[in-house]
C-alpha atoms as a PDB file:
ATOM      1  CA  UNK A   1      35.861  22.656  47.759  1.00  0.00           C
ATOM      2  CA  UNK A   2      39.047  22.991  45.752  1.00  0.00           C
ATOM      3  CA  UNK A   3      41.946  25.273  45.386  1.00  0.00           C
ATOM      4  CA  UNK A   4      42.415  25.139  41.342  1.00  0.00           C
ATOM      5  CA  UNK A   5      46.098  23.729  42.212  1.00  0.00           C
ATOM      6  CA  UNK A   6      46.564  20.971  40.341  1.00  0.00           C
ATOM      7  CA  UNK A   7      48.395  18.162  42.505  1.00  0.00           C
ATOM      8  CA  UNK A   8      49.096  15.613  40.152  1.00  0.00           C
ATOM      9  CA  UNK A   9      48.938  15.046  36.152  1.00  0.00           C
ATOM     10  CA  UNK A  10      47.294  11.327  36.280  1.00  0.00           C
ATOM     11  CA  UNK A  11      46.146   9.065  33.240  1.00  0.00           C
ATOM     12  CA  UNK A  12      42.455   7.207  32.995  1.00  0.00           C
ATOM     13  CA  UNK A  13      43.395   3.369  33.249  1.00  0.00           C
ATOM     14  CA  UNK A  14      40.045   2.299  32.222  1.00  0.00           C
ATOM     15  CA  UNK A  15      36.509   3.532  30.962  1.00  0.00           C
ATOM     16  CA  UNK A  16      32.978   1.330  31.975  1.00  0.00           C
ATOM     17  CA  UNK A  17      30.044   2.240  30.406  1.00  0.00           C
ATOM     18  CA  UNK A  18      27.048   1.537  32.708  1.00  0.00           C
ATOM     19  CA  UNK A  19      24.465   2.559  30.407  1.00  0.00           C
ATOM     20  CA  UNK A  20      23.412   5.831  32.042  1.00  0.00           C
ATOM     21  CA  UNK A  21      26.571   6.370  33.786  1.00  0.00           C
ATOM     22  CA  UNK A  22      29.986   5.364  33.287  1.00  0.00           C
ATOM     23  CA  UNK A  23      32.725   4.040  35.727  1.00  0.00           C
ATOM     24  CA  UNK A  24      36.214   5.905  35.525  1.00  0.00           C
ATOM     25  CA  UNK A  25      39.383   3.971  36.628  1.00  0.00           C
ATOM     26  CA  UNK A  26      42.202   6.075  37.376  1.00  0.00           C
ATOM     27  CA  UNK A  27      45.849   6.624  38.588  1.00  0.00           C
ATOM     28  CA  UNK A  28      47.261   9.472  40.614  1.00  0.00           C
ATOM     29  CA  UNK A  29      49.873   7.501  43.196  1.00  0.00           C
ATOM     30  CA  UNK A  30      49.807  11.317  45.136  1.00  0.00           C
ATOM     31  CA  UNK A  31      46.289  11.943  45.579  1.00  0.00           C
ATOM     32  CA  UNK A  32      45.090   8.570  46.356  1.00  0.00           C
ATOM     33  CA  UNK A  33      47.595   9.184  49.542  1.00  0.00           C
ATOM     34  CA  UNK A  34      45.478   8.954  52.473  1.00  0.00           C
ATOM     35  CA  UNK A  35      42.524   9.081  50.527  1.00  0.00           C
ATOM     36  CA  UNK A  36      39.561   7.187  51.888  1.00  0.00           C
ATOM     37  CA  UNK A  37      36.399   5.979  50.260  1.00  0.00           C
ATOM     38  CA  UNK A  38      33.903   8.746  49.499  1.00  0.00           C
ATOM     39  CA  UNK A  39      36.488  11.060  49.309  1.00  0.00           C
ATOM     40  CA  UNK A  40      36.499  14.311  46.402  1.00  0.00           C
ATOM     41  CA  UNK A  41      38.910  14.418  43.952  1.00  0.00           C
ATOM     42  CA  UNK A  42      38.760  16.559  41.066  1.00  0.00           C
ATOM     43  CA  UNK A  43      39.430  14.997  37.700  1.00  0.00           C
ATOM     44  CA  UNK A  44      39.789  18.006  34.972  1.00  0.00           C
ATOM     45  CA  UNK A  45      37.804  20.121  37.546  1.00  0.00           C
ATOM     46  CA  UNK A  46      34.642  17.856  37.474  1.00  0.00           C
ATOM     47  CA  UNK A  47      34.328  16.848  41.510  1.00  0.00           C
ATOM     48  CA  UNK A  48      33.889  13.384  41.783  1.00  0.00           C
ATOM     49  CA  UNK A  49      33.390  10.601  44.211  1.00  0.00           C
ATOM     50  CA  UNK A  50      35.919   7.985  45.120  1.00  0.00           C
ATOM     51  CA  UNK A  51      34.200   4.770  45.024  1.00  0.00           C
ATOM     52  CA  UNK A  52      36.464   1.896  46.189  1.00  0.00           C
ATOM     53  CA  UNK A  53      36.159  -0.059  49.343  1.00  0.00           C
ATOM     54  CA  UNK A  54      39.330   0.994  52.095  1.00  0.00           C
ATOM     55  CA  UNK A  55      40.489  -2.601  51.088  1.00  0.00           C
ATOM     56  CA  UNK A  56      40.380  -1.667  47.310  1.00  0.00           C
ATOM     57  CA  UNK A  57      42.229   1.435  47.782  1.00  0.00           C
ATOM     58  CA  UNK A  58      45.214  -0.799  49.934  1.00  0.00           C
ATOM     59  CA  UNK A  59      45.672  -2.828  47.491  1.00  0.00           C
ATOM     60  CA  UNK A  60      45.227  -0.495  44.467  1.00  0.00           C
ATOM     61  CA  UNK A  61      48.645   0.870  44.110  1.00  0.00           C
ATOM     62  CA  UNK A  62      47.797   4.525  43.453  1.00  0.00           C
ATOM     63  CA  UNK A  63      44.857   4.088  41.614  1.00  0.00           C
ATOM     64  CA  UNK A  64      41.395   4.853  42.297  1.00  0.00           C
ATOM     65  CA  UNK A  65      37.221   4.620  40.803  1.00  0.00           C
ATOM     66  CA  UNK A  66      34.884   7.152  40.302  1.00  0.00           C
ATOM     67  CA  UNK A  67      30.690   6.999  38.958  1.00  0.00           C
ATOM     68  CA  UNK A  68      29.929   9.847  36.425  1.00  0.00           C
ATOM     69  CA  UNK A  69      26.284  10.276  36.110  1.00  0.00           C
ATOM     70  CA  UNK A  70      24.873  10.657  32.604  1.00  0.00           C
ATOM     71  CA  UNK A  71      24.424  14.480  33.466  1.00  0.00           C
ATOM     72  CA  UNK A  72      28.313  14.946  34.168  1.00  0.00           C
ATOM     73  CA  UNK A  73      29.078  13.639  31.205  1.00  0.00           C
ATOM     74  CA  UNK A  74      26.749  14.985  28.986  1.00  0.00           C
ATOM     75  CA  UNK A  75      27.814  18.456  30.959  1.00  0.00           C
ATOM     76  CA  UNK A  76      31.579  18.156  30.643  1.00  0.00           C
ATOM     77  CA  UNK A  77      34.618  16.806  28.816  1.00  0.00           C
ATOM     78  CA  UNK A  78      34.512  13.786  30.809  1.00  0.00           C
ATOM     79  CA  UNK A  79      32.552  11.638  28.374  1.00  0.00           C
ATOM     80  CA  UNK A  80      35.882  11.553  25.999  1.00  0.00           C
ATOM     81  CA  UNK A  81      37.942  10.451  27.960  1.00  0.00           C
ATOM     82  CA  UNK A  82      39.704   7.078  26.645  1.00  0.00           C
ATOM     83  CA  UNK A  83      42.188   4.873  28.780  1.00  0.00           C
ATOM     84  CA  UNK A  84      45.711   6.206  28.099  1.00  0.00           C
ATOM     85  CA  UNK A  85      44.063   9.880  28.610  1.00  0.00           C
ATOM     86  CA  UNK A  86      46.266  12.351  30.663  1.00  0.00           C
ATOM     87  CA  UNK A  87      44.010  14.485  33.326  1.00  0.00           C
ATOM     88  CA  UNK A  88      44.412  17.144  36.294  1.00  0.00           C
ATOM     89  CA  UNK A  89      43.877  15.903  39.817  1.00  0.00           C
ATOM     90  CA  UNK A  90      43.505  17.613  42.656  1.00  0.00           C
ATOM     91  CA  UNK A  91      42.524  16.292  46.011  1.00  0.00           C
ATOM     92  CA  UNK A  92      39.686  18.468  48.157  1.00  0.00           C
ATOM     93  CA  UNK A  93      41.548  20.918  50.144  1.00  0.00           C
ATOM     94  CA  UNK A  94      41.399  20.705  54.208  1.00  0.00           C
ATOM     95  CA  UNK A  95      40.319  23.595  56.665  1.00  0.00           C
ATOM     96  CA  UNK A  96      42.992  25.246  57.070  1.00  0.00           C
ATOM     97  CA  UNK A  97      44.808  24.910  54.257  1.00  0.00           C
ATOM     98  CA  UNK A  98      46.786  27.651  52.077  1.00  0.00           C
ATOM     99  CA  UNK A  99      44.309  29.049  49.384  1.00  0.00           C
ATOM    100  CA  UNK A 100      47.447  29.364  46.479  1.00  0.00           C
ATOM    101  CA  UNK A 101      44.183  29.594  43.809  1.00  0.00           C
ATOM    102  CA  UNK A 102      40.671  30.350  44.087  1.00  0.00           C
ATOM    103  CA  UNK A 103      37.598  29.083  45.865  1.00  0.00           C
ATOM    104  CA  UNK A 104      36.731  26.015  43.351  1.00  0.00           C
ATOM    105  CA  UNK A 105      33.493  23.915  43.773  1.00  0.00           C
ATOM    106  CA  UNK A 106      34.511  21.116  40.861  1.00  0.00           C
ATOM    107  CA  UNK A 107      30.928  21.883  39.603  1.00  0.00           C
ATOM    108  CA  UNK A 108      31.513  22.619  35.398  1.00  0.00           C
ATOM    109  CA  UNK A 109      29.173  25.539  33.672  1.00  0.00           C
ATOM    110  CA  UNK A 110      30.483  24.958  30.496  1.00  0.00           C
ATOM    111  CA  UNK A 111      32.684  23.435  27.890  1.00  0.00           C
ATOM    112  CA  UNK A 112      35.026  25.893  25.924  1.00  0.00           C
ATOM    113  CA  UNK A 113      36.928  25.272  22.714  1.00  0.00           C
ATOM    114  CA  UNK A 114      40.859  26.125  22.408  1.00  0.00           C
ATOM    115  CA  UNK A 115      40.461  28.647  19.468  1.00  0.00           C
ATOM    116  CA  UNK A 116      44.710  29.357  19.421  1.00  0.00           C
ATOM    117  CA  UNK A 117      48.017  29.274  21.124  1.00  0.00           C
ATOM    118  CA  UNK A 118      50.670  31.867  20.737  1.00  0.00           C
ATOM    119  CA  UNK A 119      54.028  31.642  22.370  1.00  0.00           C
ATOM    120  CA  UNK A 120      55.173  34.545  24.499  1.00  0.00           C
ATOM    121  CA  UNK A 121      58.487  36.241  24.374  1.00  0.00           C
ATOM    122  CA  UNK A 122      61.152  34.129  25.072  1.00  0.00           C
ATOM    123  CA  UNK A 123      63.441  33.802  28.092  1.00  0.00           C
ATOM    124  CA  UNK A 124      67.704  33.519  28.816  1.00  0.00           C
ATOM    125  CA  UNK A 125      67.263  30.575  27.286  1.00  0.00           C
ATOM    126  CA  UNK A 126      65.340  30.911  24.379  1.00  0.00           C
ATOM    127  CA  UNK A 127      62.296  28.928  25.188  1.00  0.00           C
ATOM    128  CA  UNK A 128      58.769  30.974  25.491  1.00  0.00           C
ATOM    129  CA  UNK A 129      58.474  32.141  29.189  1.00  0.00           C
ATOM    130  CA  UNK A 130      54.552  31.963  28.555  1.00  0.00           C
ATOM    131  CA  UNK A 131      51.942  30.669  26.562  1.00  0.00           C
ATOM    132  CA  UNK A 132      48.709  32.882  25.272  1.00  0.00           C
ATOM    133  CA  UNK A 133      45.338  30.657  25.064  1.00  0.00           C
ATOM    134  CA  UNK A 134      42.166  31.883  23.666  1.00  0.00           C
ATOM    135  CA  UNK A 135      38.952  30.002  24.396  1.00  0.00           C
ATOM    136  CA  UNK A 136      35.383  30.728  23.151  1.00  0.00           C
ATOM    137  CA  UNK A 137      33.352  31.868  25.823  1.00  0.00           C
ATOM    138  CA  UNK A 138      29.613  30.052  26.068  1.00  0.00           C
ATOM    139  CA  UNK A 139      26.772  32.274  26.169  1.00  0.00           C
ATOM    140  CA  UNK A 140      25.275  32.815  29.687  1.00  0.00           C
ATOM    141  CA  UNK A 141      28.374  32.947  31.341  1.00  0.00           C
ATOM    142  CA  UNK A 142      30.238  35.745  29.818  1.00  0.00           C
ATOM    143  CA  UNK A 143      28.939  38.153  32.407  1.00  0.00           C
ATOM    144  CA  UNK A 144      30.503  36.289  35.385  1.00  0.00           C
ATOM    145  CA  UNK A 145      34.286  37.054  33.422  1.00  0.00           C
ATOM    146  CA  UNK A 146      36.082  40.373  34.299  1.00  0.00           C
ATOM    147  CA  UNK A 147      39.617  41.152  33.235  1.00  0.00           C
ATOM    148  CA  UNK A 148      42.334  39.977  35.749  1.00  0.00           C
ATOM    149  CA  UNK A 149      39.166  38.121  37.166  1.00  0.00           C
ATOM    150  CA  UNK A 150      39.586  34.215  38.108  1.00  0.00           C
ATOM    151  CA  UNK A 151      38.350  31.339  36.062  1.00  0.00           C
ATOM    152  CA  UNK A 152      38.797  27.499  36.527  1.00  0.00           C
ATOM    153  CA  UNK A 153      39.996  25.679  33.416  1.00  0.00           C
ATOM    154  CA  UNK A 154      40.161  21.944  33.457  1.00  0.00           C
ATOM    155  CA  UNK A 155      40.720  21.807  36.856  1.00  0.00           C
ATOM    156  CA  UNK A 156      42.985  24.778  36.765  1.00  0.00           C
ATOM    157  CA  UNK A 157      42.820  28.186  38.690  1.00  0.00           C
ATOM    158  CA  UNK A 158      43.862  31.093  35.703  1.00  0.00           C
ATOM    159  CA  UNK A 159      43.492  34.856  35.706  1.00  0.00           C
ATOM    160  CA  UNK A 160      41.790  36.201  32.956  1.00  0.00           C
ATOM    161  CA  UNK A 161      43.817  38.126  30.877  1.00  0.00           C
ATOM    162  CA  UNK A 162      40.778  39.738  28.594  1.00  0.00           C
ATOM    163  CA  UNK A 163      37.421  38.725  28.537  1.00  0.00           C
ATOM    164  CA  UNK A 164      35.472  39.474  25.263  1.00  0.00           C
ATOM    165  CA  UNK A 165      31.772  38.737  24.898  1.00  0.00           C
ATOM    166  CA  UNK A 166      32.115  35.591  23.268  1.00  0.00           C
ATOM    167  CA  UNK A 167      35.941  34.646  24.255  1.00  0.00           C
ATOM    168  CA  UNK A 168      38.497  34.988  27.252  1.00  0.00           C
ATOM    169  CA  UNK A 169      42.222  34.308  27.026  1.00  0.00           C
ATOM    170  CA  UNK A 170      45.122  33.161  29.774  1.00  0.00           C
ATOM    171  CA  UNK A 171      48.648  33.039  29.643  1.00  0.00           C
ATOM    172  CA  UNK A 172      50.176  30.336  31.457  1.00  0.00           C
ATOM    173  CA  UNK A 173      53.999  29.970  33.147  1.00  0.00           C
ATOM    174  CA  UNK A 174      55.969  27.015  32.425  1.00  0.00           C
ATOM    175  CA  UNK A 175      55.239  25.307  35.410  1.00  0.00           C
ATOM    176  CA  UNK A 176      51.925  25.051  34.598  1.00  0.00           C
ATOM    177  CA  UNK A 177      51.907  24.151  30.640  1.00  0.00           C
ATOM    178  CA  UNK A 178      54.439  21.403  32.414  1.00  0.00           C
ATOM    179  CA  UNK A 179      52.189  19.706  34.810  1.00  0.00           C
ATOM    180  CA  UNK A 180      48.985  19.919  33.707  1.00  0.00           C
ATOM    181  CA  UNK A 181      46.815  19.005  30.510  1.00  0.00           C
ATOM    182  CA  UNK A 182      46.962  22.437  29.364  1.00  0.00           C
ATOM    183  CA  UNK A 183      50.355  22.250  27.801  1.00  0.00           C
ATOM    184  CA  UNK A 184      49.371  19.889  25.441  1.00  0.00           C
ATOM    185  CA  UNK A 185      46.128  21.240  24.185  1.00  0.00           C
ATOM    186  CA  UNK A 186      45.925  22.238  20.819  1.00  0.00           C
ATOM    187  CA  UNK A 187      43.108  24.321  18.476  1.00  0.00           C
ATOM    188  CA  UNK A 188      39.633  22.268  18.548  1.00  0.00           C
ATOM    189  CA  UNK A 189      40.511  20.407  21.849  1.00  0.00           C
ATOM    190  CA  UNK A 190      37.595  20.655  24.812  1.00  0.00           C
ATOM    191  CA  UNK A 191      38.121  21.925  27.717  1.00  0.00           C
ATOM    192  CA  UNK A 192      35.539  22.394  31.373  1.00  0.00           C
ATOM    193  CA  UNK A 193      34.934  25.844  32.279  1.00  0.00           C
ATOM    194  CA  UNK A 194      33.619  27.211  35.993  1.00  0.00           C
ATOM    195  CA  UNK A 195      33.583  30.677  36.594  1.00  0.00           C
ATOM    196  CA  UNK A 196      34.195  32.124  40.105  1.00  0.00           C
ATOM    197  CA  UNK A 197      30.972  31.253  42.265  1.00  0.00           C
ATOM    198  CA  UNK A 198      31.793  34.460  44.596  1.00  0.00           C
ATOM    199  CA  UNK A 199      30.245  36.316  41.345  1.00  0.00           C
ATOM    200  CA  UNK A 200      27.447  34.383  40.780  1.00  0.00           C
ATOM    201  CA  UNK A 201      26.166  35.315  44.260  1.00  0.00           C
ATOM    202  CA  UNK A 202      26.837  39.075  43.753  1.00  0.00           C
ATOM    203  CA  UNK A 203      24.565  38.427  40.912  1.00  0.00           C
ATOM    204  CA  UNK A 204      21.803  36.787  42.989  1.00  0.00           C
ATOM    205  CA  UNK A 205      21.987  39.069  45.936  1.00  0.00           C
ATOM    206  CA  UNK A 206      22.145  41.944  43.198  1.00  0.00           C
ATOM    207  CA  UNK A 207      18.792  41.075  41.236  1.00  0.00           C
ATOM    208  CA  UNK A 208      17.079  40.314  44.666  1.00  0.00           C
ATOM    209  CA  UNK A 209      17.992  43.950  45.806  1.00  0.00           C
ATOM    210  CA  UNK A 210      16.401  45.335  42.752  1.00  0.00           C
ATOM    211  CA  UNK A 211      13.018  43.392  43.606  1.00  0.00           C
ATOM    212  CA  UNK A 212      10.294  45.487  44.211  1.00  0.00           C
ATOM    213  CA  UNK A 213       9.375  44.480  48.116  1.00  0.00           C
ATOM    214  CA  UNK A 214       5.554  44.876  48.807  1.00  0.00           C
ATOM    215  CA  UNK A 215       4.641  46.993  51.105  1.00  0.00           C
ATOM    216  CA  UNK A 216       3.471  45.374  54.401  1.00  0.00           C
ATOM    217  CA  UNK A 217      -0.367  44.860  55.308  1.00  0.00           C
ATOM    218  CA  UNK A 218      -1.283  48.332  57.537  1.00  0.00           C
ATOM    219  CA  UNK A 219      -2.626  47.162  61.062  1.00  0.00           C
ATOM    220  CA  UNK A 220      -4.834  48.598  62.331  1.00  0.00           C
ATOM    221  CA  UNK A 221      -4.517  50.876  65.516  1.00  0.00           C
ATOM    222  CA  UNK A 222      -4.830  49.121  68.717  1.00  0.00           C
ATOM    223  CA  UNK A 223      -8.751  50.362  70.023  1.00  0.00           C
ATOM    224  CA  UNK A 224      -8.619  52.124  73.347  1.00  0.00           C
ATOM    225  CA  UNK A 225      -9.756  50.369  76.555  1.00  0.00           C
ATOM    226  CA  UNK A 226     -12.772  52.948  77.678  1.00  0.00           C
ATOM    227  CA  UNK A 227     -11.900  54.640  80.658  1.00  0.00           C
ATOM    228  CA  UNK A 228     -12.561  52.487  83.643  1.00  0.00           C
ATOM    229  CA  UNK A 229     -15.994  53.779  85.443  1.00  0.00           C
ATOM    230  CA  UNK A 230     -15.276  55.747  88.892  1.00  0.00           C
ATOM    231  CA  UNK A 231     -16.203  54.521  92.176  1.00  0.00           C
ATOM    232  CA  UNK A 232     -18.973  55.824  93.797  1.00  0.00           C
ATOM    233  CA  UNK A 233     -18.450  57.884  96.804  1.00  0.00           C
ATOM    234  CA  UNK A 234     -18.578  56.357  99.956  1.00  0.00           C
ATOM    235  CA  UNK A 235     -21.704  57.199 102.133  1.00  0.00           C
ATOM    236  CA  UNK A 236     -21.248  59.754 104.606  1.00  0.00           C
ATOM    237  CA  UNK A 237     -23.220  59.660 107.732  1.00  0.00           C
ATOM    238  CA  UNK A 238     -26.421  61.302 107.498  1.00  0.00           C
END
């Protein structure tokens, strides 16, 4: 599980294709801290697997591998990335640790498109204190959106500022067009989408609840044990 808090802004040091699957070389000298093989790290919100050997990792100076099945990419943005390309990372958060986003699996539903940007009003010092994206919304998932609801964009945890039938926006802070991909996205770009899983069990538990429940199988009485015969009388003297 994941937070939405992106850690680090890292960069893809190498693509491998492996036919149906592809091999994804990376560098994020903060999350590969500790790290361990078969560890989670979220790249752009996709959960993947950290591959190296604990001698690999020693000696890898902040970098780290990942296998993306042909389903992941086919699934997500992942399949264009290029080496050179910048991406959110975010290691899998610990028991115990502060929830600053929202519960986050790092399992995509969708890919959006970046319709438009518009800069918000500006600050003291005349640079926009906010930024207003609008993405298209896939079919299938716009019922999981609610305004001021919580939705996981590249990686990153966002309120939903409207959601439309067929397209949501955000407005993001400074902090966060700073240090992650979504400052420099611009109209056309691709981005992963995963709405809040909380709401796609309210939906599940919701439809079962409406399920017509057969009624169960009548049994049948228990039959009565007769009566039990009477003893005979004892015989008197005669």
């Amino acid at each position: 599980m994941f937070t939405g808090i992106v850690e680090e802004l890292g960069e893809v040091v190498s693509v491998e294709d492996l036919g149906d699957s592809s091999r994804i070389r990376l560098r994020g000298p903060r999350v590969t801290e500790g790290v361990r093989h078969g560890d989670s790290i979220a790249v752009n919100g996709v959960c993947l697997t950290v591959v190296d050997t604990p001698g690999q990792l020693a000696a890898s100076g902040g970098e780290f591998s990942a296998d993306v099945m042909a389903e992941t990419l086919k699934r997500s943005s992942l399949g264009a990335l290029t080496p050179g390309s910048r991406v959110n990372l975010e290691r899998a958060m610990a028991l115990g640790d502060r929830l600053g986003g929202h519960l986050v699996q790092g399992h995509v539903d969708a890919t959006a498109t970046l319709l438009s940007r518009s800069p918000g009003e500006p600050g003291a010092d005349g640079r926009p204190q906010w930024d207003v994206l609008r993405f298209t919304l896939p079919p299938g998932i716009a019922r999981y959106l609610v305004d001021k609801g919580s939705i996981t964009v590249d990686g990153v945890s966002l309120t939903v500022v409207e959601a439309g039938p067929d397209f949501f926006t955000v407005s993001l802070i400074p902090a966060t067009l700073a240090l992650t991909t979504l400052g420099g996205k611009q109209p056309g770009d691709a981005v992963n989408l995963e709405v809040d899983v909380l709401a796609k069990y309210v939906e599940r538990l919701l439809a079962a609840g409406t399920t017509a429940v057969p009624a169960p199988a009548a049994v049948p009485a228990p039959a009565e044990d007769p009566a039990p015969a009477e003893d005979p009388a004892p015989a008197g003297d005669r």
